[in-house]
C-alpha atoms as a PDB file:
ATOM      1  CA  UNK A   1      13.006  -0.343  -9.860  1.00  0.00           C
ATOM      2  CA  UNK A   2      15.582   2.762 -10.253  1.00  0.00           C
ATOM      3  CA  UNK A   3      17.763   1.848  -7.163  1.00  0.00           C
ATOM      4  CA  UNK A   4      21.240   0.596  -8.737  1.00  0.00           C
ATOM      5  CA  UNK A   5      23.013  -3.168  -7.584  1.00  0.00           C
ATOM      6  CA  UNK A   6      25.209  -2.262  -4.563  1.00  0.00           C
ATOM      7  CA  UNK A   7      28.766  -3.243  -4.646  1.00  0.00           C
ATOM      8  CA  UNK A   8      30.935  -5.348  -2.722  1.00  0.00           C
ATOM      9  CA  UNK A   9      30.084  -4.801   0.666  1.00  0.00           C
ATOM     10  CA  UNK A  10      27.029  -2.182  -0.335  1.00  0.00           C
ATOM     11  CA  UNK A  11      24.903  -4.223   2.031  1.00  0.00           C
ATOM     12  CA  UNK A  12      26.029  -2.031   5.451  1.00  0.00           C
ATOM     13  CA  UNK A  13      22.649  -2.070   6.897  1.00  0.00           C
ATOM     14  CA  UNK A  14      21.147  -3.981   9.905  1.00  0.00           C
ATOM     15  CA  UNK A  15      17.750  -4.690   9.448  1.00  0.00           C
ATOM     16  CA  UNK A  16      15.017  -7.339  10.616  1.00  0.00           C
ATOM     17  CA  UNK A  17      12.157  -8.513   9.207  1.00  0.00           C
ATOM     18  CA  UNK A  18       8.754  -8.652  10.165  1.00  0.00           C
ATOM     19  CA  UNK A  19       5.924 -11.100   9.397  1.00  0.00           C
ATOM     20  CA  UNK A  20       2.259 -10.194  10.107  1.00  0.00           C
ATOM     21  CA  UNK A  21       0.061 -12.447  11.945  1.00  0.00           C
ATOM     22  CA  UNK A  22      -3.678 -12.549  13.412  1.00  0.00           C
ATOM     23  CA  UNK A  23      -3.482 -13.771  17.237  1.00  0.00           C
ATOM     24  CA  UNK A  24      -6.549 -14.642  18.556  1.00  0.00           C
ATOM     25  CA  UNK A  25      -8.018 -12.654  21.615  1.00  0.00           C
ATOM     26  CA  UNK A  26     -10.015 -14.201  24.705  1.00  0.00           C
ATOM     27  CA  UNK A  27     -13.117 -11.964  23.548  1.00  0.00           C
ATOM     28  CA  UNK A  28     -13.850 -13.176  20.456  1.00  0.00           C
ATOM     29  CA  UNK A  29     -11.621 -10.792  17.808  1.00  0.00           C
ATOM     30  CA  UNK A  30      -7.744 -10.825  16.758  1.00  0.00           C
ATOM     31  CA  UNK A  31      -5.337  -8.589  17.091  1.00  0.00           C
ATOM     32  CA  UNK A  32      -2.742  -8.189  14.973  1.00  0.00           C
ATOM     33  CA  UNK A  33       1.143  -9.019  15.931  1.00  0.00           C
ATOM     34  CA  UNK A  34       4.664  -8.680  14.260  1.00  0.00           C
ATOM     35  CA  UNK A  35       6.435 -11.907  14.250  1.00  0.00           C
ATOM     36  CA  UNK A  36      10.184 -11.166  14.057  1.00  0.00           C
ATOM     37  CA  UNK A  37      11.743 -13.437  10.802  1.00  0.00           C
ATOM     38  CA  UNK A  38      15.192 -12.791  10.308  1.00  0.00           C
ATOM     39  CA  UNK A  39      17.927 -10.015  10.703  1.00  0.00           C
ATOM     40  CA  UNK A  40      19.624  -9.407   7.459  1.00  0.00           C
ATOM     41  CA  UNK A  41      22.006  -7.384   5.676  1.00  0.00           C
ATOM     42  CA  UNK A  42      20.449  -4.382   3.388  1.00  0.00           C
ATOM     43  CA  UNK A  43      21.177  -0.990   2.555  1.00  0.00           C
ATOM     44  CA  UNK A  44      18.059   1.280   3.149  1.00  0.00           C
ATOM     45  CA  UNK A  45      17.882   4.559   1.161  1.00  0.00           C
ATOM     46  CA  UNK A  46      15.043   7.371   1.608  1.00  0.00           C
ATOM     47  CA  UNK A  47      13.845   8.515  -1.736  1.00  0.00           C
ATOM     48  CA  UNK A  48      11.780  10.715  -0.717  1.00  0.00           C
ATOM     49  CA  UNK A  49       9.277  12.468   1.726  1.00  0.00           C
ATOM     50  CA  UNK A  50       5.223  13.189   0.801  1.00  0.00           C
ATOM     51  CA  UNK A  51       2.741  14.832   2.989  1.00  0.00           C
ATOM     52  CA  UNK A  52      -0.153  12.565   3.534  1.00  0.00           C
ATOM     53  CA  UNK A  53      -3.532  13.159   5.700  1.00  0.00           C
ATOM     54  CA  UNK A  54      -5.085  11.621   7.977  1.00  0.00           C
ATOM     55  CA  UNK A  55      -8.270  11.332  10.416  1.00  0.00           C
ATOM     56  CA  UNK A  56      -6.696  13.216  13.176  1.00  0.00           C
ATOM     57  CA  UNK A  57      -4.480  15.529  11.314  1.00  0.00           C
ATOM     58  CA  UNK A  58      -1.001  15.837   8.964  1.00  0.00           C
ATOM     59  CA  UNK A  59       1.377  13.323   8.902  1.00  0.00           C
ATOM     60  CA  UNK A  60       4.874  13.041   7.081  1.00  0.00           C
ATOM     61  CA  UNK A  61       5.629   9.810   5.241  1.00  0.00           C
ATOM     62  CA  UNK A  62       9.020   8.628   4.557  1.00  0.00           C
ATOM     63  CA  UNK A  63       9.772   6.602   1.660  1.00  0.00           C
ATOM     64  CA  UNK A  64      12.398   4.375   1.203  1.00  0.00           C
ATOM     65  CA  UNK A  65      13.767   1.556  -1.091  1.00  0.00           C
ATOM     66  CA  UNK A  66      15.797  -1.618   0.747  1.00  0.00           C
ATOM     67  CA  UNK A  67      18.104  -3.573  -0.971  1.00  0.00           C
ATOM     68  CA  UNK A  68      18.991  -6.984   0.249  1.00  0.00           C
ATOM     69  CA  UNK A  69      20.402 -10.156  -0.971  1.00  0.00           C
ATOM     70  CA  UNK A  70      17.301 -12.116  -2.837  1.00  0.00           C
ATOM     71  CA  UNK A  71      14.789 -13.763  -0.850  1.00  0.00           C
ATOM     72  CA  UNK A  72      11.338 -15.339  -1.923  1.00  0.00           C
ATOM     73  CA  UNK A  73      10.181 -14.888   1.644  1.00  0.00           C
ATOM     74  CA  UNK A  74       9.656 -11.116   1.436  1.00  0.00           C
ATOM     75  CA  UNK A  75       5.819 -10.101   0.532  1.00  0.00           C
ATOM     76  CA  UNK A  76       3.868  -6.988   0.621  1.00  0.00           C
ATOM     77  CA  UNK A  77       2.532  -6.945   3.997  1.00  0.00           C
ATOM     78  CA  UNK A  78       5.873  -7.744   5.718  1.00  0.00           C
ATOM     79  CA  UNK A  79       8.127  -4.775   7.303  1.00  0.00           C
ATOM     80  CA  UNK A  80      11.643  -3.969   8.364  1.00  0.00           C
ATOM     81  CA  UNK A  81      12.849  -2.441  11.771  1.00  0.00           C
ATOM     82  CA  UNK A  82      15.840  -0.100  10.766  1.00  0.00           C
ATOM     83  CA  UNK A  83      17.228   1.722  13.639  1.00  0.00           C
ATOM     84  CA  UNK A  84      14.151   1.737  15.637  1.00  0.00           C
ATOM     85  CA  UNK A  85      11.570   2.655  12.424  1.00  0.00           C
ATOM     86  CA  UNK A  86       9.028   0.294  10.781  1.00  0.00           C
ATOM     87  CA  UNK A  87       9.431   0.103   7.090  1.00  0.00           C
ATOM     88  CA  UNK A  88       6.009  -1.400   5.792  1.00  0.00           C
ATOM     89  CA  UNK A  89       6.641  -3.486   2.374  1.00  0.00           C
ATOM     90  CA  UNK A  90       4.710  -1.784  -0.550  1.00  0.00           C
ATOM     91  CA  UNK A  91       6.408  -4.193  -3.082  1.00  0.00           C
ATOM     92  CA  UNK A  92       8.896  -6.865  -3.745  1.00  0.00           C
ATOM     93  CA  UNK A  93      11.333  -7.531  -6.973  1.00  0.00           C
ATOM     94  CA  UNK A  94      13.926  -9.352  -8.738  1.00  0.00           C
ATOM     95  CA  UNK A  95      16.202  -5.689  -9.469  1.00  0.00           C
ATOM     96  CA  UNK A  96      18.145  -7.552 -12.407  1.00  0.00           C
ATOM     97  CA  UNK A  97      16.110 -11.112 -13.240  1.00  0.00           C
ATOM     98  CA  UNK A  98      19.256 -12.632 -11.949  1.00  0.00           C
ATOM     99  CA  UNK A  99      18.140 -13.330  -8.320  1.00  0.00           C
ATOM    100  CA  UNK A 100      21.091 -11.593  -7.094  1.00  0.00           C
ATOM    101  CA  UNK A 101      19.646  -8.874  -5.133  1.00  0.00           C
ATOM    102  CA  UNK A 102      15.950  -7.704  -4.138  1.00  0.00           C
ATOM    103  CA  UNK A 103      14.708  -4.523  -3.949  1.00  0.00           C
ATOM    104  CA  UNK A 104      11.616  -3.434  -2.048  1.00  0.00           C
ATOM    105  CA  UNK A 105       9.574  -0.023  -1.791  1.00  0.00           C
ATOM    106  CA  UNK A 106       8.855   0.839   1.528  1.00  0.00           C
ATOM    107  CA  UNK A 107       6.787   3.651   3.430  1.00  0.00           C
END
């Protein structure tokens, strides 16, 4: 991962994280629900900005890389809320094989 180790008191952030989960439905199917985990410390950087297409049309997607004290709860799958936005987890690593901090790639 190219994000660099934040500093003492690099982790200015408020973010929380989000589990995924089926719920049952009274029909028959599931639906799928965000279970809210924790609210941590991070710092959330965009990287970057790519046009991507979909069924109905253009869409931007943002994006960005979190960095938060390391955790081996965090999964691909998961997502953040940062300041209202959902930050889906593309990946999950150890950013210096130390355990100190995690980084993850989000879009």
């Amino acid at each position: 991962m190219s994000a660099e180790l934040p500093g003492i008191g690099g982790l200015t952030d408020r973010i929380q994280l989000q589990r995924r989960e089926l719920s049952p439905e009274a029909e028959g199917g599931q639906t799928e629900i965000f279970v809210p985990l924790w609210t941590l410390w991070a710092r959330v950087t965009a990287i970057g900005a790519r046009e991507a297409r979909s069924a109905d049309g253009r869409s931007v997607v943002l994006s960005h890389t979190v960095v938060l004290r390391h955790r081996n709860d965090v999964r691909p799958g998961d997502r953040f809320v940062y300041r209202g936005r959902h930050l889906s987890v593309v990946s999950a690593e150890d950013m210096s094989g130390r355990k100190r901090f995690l980084g993850c790639r989000c879009v």
